[in-house]
N, C-alpha and C. Protein backbone atom coordinates (compact mmCIF):
# COMPACT_ATOMS: atom_id res chain seq x y z
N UNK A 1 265.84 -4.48 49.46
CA UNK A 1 265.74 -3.87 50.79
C UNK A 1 264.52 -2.94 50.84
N UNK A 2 263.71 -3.43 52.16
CA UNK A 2 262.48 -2.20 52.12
C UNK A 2 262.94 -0.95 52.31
N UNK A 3 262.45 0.41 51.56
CA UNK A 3 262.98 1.42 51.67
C UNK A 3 262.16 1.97 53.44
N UNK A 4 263.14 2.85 54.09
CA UNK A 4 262.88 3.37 54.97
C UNK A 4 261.02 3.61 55.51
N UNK A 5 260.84 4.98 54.87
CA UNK A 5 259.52 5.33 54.77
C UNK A 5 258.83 4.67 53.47
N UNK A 6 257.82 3.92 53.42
CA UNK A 6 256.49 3.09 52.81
C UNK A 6 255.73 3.33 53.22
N UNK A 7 254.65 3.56 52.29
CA UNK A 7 253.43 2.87 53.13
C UNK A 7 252.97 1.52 52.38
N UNK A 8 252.95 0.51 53.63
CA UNK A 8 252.58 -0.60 52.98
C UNK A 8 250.95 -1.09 53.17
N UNK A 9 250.39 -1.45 52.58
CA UNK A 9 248.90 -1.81 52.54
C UNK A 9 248.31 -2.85 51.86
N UNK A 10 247.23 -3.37 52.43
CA UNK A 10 245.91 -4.00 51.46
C UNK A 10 245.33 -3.47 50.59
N UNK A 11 245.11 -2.93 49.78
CA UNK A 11 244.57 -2.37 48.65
C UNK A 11 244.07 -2.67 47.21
N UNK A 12 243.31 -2.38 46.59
CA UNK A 12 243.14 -2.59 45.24
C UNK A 12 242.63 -1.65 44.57
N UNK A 13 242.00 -1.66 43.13
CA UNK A 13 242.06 -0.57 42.49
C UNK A 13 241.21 0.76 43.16
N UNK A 14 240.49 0.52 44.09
CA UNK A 14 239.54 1.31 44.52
C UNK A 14 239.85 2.12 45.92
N UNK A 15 240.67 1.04 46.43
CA UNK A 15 240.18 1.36 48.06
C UNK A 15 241.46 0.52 48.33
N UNK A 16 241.20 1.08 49.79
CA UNK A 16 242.73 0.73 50.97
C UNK A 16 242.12 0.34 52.15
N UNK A 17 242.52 -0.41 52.91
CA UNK A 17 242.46 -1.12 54.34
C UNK A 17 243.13 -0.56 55.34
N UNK A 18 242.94 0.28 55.82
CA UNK A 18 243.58 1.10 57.50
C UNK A 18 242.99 0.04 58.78
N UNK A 19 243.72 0.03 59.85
CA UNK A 19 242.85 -0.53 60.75
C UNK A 19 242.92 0.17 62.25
N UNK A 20 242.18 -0.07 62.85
CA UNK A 20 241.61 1.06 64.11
C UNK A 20 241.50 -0.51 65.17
N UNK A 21 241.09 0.16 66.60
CA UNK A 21 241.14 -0.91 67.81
C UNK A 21 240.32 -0.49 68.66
N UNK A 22 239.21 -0.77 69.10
CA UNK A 22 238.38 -0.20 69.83
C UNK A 22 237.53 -1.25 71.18
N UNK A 23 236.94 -1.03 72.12
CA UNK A 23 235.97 -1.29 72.72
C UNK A 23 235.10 -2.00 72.05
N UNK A 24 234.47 -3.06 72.58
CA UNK A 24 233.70 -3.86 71.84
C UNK A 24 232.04 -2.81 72.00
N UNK A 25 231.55 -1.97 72.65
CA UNK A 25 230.79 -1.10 72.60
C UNK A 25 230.97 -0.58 71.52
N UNK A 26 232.01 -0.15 71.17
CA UNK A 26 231.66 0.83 69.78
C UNK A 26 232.11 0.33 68.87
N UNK A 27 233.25 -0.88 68.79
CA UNK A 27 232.92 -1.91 67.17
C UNK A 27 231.56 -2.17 67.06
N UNK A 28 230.98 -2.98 68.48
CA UNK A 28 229.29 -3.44 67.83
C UNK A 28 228.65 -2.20 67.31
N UNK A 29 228.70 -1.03 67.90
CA UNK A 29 228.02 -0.09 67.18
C UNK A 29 228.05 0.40 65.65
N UNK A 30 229.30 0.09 65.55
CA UNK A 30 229.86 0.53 64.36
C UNK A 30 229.98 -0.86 62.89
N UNK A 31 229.72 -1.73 63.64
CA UNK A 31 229.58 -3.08 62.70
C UNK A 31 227.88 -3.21 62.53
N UNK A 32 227.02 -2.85 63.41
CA UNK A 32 225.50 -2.75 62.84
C UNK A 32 225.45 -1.86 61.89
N UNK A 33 225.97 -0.71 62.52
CA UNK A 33 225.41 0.20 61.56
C UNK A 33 226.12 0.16 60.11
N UNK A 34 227.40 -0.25 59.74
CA UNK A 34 228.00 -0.20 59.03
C UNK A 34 229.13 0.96 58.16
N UNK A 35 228.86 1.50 59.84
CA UNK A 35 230.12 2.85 59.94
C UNK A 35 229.97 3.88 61.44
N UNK A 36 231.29 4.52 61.37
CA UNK A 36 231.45 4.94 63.11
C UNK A 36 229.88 5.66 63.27
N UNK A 37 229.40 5.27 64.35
CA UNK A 37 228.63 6.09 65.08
C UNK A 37 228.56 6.08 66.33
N UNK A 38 228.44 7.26 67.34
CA UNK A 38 227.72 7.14 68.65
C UNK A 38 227.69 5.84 69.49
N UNK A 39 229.15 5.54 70.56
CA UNK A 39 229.82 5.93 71.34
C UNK A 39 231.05 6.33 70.98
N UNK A 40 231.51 6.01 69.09
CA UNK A 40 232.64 6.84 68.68
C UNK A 40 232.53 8.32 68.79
N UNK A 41 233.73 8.84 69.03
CA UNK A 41 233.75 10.13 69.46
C UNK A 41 234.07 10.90 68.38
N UNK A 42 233.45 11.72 67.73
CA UNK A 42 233.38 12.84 66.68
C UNK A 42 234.56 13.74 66.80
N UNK A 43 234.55 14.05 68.24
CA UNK A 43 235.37 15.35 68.71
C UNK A 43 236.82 14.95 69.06
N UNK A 44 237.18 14.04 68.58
CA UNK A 44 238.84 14.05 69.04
C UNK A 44 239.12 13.66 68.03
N UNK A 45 240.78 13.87 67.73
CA UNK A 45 241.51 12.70 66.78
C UNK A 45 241.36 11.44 66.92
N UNK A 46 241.19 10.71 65.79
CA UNK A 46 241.28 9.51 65.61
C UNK A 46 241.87 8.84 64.39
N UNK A 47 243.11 7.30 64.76
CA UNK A 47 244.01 6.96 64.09
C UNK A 47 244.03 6.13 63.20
N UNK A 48 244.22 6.25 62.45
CA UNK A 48 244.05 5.21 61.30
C UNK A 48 245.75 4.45 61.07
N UNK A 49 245.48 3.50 60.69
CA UNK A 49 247.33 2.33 60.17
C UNK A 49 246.93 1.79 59.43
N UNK A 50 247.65 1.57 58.06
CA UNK A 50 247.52 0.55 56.92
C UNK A 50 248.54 -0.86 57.32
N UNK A 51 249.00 -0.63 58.64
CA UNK A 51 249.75 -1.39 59.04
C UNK A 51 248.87 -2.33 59.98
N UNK A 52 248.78 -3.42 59.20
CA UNK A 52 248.64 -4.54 59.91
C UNK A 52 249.03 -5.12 61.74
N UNK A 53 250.62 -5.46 61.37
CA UNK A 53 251.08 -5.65 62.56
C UNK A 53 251.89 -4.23 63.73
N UNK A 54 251.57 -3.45 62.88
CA UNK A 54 251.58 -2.27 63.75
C UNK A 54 250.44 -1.92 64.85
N UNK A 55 249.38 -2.29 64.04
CA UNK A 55 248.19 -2.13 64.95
C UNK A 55 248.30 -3.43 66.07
N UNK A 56 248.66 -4.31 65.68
CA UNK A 56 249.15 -5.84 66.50
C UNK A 56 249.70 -5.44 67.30
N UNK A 57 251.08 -4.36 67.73
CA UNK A 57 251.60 -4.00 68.27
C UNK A 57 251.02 -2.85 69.64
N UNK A 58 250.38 -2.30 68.63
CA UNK A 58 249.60 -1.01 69.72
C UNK A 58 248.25 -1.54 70.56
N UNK A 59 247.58 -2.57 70.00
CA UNK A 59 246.84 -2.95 70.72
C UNK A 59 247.27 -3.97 71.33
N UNK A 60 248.09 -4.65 71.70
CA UNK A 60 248.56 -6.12 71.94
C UNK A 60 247.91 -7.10 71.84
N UNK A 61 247.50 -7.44 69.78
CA UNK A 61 246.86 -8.70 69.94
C UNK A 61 245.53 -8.94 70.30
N UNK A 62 245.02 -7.17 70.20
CA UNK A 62 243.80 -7.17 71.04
C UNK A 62 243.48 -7.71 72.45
N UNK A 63 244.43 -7.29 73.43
CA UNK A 63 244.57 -7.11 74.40
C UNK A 63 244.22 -6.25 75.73
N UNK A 64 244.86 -5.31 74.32
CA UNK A 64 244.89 -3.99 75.52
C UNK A 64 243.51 -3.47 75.77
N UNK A 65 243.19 -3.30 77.24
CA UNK A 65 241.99 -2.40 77.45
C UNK A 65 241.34 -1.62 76.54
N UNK A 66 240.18 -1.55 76.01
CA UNK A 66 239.55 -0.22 75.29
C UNK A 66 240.17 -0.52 73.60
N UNK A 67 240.99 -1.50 72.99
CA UNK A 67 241.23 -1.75 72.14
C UNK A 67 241.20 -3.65 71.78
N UNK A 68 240.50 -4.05 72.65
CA UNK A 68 239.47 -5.81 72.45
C UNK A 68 239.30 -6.09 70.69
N UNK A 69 238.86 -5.12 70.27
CA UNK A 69 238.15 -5.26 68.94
C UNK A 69 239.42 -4.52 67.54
N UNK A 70 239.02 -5.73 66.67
CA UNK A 70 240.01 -5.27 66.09
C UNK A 70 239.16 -4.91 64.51
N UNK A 71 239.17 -3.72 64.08
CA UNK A 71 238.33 -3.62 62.71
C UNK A 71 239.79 -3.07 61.40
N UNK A 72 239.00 -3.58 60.30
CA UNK A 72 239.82 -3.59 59.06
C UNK A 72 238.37 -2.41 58.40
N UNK A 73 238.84 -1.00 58.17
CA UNK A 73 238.35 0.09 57.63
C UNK A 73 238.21 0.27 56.16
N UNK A 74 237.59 -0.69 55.52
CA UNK A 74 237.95 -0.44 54.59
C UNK A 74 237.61 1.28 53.65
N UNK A 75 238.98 1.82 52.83
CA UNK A 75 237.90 3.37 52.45
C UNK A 75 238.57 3.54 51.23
N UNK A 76 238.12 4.76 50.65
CA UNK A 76 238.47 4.74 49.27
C UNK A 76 240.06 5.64 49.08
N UNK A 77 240.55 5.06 48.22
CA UNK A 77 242.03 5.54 47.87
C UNK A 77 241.52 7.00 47.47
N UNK A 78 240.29 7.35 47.03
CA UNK A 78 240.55 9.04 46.98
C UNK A 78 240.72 9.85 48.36
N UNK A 79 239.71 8.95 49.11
CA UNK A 79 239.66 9.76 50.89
C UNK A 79 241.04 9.64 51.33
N UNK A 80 241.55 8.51 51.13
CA UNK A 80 243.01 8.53 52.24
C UNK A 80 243.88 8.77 51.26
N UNK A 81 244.02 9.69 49.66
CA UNK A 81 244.49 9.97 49.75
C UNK A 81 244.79 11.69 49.42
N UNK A 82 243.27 12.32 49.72
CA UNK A 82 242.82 13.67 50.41
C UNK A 82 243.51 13.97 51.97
N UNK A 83 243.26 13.01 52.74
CA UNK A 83 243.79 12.96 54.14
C UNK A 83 245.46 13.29 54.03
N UNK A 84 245.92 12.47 53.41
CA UNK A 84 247.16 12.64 53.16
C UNK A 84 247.83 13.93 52.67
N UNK A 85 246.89 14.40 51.58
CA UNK A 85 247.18 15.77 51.03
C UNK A 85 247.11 17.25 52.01
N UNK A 86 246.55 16.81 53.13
CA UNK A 86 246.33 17.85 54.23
C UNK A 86 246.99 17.51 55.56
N UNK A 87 247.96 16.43 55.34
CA UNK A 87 248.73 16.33 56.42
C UNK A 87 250.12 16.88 56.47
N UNK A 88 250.42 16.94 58.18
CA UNK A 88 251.62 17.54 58.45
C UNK A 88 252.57 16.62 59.50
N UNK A 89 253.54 16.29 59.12
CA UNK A 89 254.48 15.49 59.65
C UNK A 89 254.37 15.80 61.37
N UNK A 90 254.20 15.11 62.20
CA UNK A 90 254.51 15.26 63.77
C UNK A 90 255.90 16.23 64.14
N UNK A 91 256.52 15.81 63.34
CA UNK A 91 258.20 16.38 63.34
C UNK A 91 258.02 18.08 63.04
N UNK A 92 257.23 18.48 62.45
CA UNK A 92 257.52 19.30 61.31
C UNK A 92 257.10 20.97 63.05
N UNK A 93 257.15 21.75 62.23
CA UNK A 93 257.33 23.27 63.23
C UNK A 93 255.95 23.09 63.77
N UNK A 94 255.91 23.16 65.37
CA UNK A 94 254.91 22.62 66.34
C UNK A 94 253.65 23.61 66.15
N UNK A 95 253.57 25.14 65.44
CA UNK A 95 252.82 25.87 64.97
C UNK A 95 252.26 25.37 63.96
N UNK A 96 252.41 24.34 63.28
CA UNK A 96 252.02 24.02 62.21
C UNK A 96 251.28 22.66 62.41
N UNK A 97 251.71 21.57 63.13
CA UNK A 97 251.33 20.82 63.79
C UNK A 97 250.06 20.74 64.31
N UNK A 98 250.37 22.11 65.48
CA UNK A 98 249.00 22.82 65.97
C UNK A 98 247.64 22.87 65.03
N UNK A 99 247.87 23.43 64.26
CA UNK A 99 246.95 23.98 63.09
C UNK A 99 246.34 22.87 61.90
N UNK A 100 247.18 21.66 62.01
CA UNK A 100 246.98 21.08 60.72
C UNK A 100 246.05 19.56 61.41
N UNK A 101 244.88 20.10 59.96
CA UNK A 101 243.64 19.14 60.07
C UNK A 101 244.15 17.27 60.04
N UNK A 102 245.01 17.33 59.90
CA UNK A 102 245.71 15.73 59.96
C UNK A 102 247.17 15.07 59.84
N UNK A 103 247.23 14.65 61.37
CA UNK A 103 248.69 14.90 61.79
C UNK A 103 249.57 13.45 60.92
N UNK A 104 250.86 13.01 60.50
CA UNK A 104 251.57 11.97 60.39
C UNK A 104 252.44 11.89 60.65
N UNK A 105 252.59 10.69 61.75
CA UNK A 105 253.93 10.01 62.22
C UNK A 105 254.57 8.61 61.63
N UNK A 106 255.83 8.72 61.77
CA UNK A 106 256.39 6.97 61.53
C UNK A 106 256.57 6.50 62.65
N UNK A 107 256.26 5.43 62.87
CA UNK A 107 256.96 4.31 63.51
C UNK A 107 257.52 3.33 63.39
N UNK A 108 258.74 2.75 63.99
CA UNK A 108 258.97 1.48 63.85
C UNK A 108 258.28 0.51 63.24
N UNK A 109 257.96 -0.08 62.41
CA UNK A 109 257.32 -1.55 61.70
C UNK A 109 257.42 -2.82 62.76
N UNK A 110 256.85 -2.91 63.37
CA UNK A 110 256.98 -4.47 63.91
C UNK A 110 256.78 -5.74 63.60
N UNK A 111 257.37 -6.70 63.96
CA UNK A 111 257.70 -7.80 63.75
C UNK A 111 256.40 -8.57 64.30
N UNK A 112 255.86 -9.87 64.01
CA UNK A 112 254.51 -10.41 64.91
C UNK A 112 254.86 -10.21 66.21
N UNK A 113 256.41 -10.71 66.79
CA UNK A 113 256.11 -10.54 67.97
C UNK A 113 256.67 -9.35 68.81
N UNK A 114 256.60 -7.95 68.10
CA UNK A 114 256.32 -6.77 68.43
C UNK A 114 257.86 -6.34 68.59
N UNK A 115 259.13 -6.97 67.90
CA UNK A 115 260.21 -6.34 68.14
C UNK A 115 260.26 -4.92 67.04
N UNK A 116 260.57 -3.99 66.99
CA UNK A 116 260.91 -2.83 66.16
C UNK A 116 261.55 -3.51 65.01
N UNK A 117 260.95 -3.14 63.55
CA UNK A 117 262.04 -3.35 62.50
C UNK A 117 262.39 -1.95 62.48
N UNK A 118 263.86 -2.20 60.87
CA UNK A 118 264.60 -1.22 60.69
C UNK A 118 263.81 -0.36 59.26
N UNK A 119 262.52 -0.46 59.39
CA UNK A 119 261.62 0.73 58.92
C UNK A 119 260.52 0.82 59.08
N UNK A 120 260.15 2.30 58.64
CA UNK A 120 258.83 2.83 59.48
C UNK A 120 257.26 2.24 58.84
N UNK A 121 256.16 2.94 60.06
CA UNK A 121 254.78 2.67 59.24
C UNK A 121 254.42 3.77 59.66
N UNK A 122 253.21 4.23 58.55
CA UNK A 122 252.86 5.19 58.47
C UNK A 122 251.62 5.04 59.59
N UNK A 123 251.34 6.35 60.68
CA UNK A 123 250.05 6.46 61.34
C UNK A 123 249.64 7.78 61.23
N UNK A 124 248.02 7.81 60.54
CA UNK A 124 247.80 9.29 60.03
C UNK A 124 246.71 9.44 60.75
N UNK A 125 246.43 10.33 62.05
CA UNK A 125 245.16 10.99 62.81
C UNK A 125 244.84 12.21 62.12
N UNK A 126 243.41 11.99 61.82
CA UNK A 126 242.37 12.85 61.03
C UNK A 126 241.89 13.04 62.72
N UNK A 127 241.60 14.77 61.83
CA UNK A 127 241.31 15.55 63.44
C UNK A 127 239.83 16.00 63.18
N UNK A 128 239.22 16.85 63.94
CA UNK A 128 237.91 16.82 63.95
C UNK A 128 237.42 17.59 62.95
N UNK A 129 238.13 18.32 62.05
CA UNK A 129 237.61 19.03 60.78
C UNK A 129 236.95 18.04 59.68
N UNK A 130 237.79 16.64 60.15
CA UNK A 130 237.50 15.93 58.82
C UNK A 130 236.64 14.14 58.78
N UNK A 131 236.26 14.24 60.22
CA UNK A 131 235.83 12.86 60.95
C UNK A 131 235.16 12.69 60.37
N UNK A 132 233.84 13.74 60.14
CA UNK A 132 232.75 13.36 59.69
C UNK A 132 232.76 12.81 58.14
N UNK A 133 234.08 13.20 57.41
CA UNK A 133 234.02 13.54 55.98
C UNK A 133 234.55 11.39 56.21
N UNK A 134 235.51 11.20 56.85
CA UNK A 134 236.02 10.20 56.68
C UNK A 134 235.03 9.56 57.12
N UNK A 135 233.95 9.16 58.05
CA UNK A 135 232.91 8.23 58.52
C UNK A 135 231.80 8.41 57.59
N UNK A 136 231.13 9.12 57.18
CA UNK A 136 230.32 9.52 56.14
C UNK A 136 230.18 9.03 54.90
N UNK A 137 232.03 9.29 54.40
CA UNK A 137 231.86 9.85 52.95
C UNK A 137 233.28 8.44 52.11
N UNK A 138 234.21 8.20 53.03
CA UNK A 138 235.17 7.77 52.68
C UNK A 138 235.03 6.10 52.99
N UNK A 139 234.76 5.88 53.95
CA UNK A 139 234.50 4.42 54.41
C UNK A 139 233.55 3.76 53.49
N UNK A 140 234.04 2.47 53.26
CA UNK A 140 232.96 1.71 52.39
C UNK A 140 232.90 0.26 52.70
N UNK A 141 233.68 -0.06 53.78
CA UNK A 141 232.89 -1.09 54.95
C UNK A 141 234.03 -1.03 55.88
N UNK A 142 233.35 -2.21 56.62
CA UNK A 142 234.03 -2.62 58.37
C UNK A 142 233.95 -3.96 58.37
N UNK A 143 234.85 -4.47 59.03
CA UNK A 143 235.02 -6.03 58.93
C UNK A 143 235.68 -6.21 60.53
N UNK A 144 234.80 -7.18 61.49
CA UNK A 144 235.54 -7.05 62.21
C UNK A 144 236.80 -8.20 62.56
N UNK A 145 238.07 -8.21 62.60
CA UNK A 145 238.79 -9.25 62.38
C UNK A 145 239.60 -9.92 63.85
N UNK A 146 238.48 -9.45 64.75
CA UNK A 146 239.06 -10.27 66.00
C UNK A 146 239.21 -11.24 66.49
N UNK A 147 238.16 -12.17 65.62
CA UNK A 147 238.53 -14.07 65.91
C UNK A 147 239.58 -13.98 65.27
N UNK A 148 239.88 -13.37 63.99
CA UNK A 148 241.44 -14.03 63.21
C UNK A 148 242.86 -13.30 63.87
N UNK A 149 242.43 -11.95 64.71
CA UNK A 149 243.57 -11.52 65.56
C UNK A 149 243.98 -12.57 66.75
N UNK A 150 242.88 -12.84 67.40
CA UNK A 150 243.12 -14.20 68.57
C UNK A 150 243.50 -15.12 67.62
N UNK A 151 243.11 -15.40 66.95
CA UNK A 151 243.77 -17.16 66.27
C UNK A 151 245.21 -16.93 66.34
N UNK A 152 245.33 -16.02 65.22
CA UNK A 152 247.16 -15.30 64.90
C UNK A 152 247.84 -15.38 66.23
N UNK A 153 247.26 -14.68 67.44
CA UNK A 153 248.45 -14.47 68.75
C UNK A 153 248.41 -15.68 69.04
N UNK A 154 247.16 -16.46 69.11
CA UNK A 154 247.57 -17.51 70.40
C UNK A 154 248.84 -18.70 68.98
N UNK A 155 248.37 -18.66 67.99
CA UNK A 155 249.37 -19.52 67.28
C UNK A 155 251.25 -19.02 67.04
N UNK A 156 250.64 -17.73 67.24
CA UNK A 156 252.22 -16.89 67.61
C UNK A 156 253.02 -17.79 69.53
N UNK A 157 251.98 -17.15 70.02
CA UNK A 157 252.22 -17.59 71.49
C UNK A 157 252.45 -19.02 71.79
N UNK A 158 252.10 -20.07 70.79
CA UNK A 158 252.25 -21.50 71.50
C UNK A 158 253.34 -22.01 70.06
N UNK A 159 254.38 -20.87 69.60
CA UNK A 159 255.24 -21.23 68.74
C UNK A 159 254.83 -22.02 66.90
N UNK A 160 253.96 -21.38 66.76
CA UNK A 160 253.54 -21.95 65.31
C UNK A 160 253.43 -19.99 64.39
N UNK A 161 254.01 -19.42 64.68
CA UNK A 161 254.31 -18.14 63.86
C UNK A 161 254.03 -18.55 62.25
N UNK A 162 254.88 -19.57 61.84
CA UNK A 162 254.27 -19.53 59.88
C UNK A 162 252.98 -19.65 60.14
N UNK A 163 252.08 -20.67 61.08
CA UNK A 163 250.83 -20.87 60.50
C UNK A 163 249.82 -19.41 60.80
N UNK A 164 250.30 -18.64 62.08
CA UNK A 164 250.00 -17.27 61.93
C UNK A 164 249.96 -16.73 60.65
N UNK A 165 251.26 -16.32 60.26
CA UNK A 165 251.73 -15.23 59.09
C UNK A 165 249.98 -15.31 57.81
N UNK A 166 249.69 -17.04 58.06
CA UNK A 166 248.79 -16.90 56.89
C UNK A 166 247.35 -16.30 56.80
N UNK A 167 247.44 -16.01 58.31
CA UNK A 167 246.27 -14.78 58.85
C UNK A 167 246.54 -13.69 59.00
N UNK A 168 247.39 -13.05 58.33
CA UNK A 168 247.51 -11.81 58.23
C UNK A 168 247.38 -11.19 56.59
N UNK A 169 246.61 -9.64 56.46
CA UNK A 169 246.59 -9.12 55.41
C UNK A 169 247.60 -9.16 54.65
N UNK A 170 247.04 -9.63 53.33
CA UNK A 170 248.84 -8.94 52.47
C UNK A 170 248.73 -7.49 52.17
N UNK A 171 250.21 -7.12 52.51
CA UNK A 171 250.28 -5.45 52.42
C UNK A 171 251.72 -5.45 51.34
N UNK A 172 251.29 -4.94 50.70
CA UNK A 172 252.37 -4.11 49.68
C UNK A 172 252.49 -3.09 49.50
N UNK A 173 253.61 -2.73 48.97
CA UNK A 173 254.02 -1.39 48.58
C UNK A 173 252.50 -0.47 48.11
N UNK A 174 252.19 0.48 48.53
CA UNK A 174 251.14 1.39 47.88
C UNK A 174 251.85 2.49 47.19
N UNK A 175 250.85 2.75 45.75
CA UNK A 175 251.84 3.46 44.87
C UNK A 175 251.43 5.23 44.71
N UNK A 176 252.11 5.69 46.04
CA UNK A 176 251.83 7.08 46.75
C UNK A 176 252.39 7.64 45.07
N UNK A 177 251.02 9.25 44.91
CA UNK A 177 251.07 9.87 43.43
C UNK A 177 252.31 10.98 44.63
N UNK A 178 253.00 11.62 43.34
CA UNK A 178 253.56 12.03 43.41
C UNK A 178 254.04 13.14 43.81
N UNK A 179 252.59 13.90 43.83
CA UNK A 179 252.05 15.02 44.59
C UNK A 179 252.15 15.17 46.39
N UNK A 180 252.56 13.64 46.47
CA UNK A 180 252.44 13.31 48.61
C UNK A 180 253.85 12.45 48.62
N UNK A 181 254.73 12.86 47.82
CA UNK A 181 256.03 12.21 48.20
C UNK A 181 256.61 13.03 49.40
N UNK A 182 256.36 14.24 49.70
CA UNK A 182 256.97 14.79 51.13
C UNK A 182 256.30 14.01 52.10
N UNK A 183 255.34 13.65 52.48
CA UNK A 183 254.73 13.10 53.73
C UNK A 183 255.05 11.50 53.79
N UNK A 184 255.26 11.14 52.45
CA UNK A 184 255.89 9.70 52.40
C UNK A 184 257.37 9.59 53.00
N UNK A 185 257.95 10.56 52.31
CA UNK A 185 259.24 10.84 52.84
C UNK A 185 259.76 11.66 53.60
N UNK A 186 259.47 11.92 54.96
CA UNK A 186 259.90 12.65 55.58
C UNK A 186 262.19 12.54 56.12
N UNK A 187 262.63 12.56 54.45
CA UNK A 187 264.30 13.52 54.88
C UNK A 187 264.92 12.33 55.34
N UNK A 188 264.40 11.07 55.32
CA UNK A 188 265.33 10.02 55.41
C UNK A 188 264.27 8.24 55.30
């Protein structure tokens, strides 16, 4: 049985796969250059998911307005898991929330075709103390994977789901140090 809170991911010895959804304006920007720049916005939070079909979910398939483009982030397991070390649960005392350089929530895990499973995925927004550190310093490419997001829905949508599944990242268990088991586990 999958345990409740995971984080599940693409990963290998180096580095982890988060994925983001954007405007095709600022993927192309950000696929020339070969990391966020200028029309990405510096000054706000921005979300990162090691969840695959979570992001499937929030963008619909690359659907949704302002999220067309679908990129696979790739960055290094030390950055995300610094980010992690400075985060504060959404849940946790709203003073603290306030204050803290990088927020984490769970959500539901979804299914391809976006029903809620019965456990969470991790979504961690790095706030503007640390954008620059994560676009700069942590990222070590961009891939953009929106022909293989359209392939996946429309083969979801015209009832061929297995031949989907084989376009999707494999994500496994990631083996959170021990030092970030509170933010893994937020009490249930």
């Amino acid at each position: 049985m999958t345990p409740q809170h995971q984080v599940r991911a693409d990963y290998d010895a180096r580095t982890i796969v988060v994925y983001q959804a954007y405007s095709p304006v600022i993927a192309d920007a950000a696929l020339r250059a070969g990391r966020f720049v200028a029309p990405f916005s510096f000054h706000r939070m921005t979300w990162i998911k090691p969840s695959f079909m979570w992001l499937m979910h929030r963008s619909n398939w690359a659907r949704r307005p302002g999220q067309e483009r679908v990129l696979a982030v790739r960055i290094t397991r030390e950055g995300w898991e610094e980010v992690l070390s400075r985060a504060v649960l959404t849940t946790a005392d709203p003073a603290a929330v306030a204050q803290a350089a990088v927020h984490v929530q769970w959500d539901p895990e979804r299914s391809p075709r976006g029903a809620a499973l019965n456990h969470y995925s991790i979504q961690v927004g790095i706030g503007r103390p640390l954008i620059r550190t994560f676009t700069d310093e942590w990222i070590v490419g961009l891939t953009d994977l929106t022909p293989q997001v359209r392939k996946a829905s429309a083969l979801i949508r015209t009832g061929h789901a297995n031949k989907a599944h084989r376009l999707f990242p494999a994500e496994r268990a990631y083996p959170m140090p021990e030092t970030l088991q509170d933010v893994v586990s937020p009490g249930g």
